[in-house]
C-alpha atoms as a PDB file:
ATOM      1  CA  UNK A   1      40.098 -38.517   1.074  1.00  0.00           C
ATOM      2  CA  UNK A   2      41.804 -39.298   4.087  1.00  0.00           C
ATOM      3  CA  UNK A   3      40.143 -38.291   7.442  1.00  0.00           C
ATOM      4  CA  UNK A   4      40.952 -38.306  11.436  1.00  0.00           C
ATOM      5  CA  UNK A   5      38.513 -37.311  13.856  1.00  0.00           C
ATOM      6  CA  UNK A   6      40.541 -35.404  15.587  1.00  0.00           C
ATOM      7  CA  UNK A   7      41.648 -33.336  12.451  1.00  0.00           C
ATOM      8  CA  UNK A   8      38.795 -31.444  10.535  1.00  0.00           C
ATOM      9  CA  UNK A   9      41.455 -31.126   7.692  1.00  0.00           C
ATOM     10  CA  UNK A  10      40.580 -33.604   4.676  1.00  0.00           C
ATOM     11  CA  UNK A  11      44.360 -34.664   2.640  1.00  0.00           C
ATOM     12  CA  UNK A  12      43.961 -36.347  -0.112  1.00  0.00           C
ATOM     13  CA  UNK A  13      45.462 -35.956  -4.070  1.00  0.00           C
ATOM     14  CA  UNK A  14      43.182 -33.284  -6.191  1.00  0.00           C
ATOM     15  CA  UNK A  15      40.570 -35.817  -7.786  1.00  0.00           C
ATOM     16  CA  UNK A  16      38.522 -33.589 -10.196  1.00  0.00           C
ATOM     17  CA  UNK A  17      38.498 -30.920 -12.428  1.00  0.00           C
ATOM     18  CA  UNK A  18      36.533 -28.479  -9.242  1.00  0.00           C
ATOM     19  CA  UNK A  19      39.455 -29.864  -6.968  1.00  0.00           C
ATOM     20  CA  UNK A  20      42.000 -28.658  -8.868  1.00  0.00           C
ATOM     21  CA  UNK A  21      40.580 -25.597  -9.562  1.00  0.00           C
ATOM     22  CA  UNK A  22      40.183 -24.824  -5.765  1.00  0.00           C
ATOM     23  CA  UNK A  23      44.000 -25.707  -5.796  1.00  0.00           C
ATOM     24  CA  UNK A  24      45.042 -23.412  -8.969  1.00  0.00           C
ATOM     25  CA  UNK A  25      42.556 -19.974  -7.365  1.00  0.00           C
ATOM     26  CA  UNK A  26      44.277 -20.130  -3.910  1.00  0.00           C
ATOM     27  CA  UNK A  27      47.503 -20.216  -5.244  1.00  0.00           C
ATOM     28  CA  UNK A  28      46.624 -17.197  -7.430  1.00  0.00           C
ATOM     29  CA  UNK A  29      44.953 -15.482  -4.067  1.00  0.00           C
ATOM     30  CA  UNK A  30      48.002 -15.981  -1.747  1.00  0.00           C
ATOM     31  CA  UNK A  31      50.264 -14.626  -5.130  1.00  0.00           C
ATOM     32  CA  UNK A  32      47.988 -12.219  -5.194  1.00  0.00           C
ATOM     33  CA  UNK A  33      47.388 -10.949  -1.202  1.00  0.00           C
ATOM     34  CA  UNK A  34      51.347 -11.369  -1.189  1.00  0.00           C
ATOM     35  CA  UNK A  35      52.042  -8.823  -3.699  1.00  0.00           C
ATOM     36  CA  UNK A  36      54.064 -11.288  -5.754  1.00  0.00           C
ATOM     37  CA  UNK A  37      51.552 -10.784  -8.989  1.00  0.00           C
ATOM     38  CA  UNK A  38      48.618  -8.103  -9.684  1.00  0.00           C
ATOM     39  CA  UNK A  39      45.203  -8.794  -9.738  1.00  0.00           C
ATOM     40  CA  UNK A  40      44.278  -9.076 -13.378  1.00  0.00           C
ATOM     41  CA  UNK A  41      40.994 -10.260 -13.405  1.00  0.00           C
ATOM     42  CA  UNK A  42      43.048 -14.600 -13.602  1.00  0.00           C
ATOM     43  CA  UNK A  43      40.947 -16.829 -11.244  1.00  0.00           C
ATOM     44  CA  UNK A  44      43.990 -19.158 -11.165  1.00  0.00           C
ATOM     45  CA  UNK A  45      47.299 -19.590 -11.025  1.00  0.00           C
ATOM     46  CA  UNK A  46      48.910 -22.545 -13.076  1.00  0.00           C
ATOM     47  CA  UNK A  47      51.903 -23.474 -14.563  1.00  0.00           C
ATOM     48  CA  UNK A  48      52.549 -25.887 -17.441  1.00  0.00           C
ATOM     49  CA  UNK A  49      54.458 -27.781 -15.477  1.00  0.00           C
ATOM     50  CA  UNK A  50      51.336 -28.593 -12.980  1.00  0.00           C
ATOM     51  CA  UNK A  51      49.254 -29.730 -16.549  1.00  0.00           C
ATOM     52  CA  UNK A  52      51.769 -32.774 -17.140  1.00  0.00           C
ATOM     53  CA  UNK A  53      50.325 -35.651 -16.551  1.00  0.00           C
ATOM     54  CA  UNK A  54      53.135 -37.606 -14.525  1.00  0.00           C
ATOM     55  CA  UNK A  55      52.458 -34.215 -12.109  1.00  0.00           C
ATOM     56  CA  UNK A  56      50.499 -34.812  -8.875  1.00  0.00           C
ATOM     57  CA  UNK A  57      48.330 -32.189  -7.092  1.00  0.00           C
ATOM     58  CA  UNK A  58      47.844 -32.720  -3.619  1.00  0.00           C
ATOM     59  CA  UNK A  59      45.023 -30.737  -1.408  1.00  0.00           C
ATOM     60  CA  UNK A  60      43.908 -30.225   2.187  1.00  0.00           C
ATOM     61  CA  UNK A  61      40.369 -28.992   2.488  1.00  0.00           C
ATOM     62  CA  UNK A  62      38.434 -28.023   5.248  1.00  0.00           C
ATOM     63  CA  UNK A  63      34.924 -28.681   4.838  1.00  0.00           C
ATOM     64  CA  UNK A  64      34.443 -28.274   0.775  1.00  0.00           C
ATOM     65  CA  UNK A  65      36.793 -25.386   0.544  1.00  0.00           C
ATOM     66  CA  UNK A  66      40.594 -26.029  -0.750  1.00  0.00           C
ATOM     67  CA  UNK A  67      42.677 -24.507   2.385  1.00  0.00           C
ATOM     68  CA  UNK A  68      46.334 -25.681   1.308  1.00  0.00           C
ATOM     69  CA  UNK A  69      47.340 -27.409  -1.668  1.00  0.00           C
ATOM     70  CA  UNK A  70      51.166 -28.469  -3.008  1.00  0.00           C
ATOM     71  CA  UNK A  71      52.192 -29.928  -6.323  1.00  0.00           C
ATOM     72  CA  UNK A  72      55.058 -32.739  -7.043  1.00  0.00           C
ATOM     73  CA  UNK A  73      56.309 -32.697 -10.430  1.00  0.00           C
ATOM     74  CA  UNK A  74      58.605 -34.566 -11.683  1.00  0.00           C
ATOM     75  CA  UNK A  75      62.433 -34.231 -13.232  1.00  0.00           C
ATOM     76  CA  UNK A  76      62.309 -35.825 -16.614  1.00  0.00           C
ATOM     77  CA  UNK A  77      64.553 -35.606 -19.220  1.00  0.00           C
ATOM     78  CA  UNK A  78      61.812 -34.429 -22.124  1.00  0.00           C
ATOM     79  CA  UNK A  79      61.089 -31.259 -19.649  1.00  0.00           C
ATOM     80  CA  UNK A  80      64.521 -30.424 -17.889  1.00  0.00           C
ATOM     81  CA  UNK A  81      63.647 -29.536 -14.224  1.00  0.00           C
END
């Protein structure tokens, strides 16, 4: 996890399972508060794209809680991006 003093934001690529589950539920809440999907009971929001494994989840937390997250996934041939 990457840390300044001057920054209380923590950057760093999602290590664990509860990391990337913080990532996956505040993408389905800002979905959600935008109006862009309807609540139906989903704690997250995920893609299979995000589940391949040459995909990278990055997060910024502030104290323990996710705050911003963005995912790099690649363009490969086997899954046509």
């Amino acid at each position: 996890m990457r840390r300044n003093k001057d920054n209380p934001l923590q950057l760093s690529m999602a290590q664990s399972f509860d990391e990337r589950c913080g990532a996956f539920a505040l993408i389905n809440r800002c979905y959600s508060n935008a109006g862009l999907s309807e609540d139906m009971g989903q704690h997250y929001r995920v893609t299979k794209y995000q589940l391949l494994l040459e995909s990278r989840v990055f997060i910024s937390k502030l104290a323990d809680e996710v705050v911003a997250t963005v995912s790099l996934i690649p363009d490969t041939a086997e899954h046509g991006l």
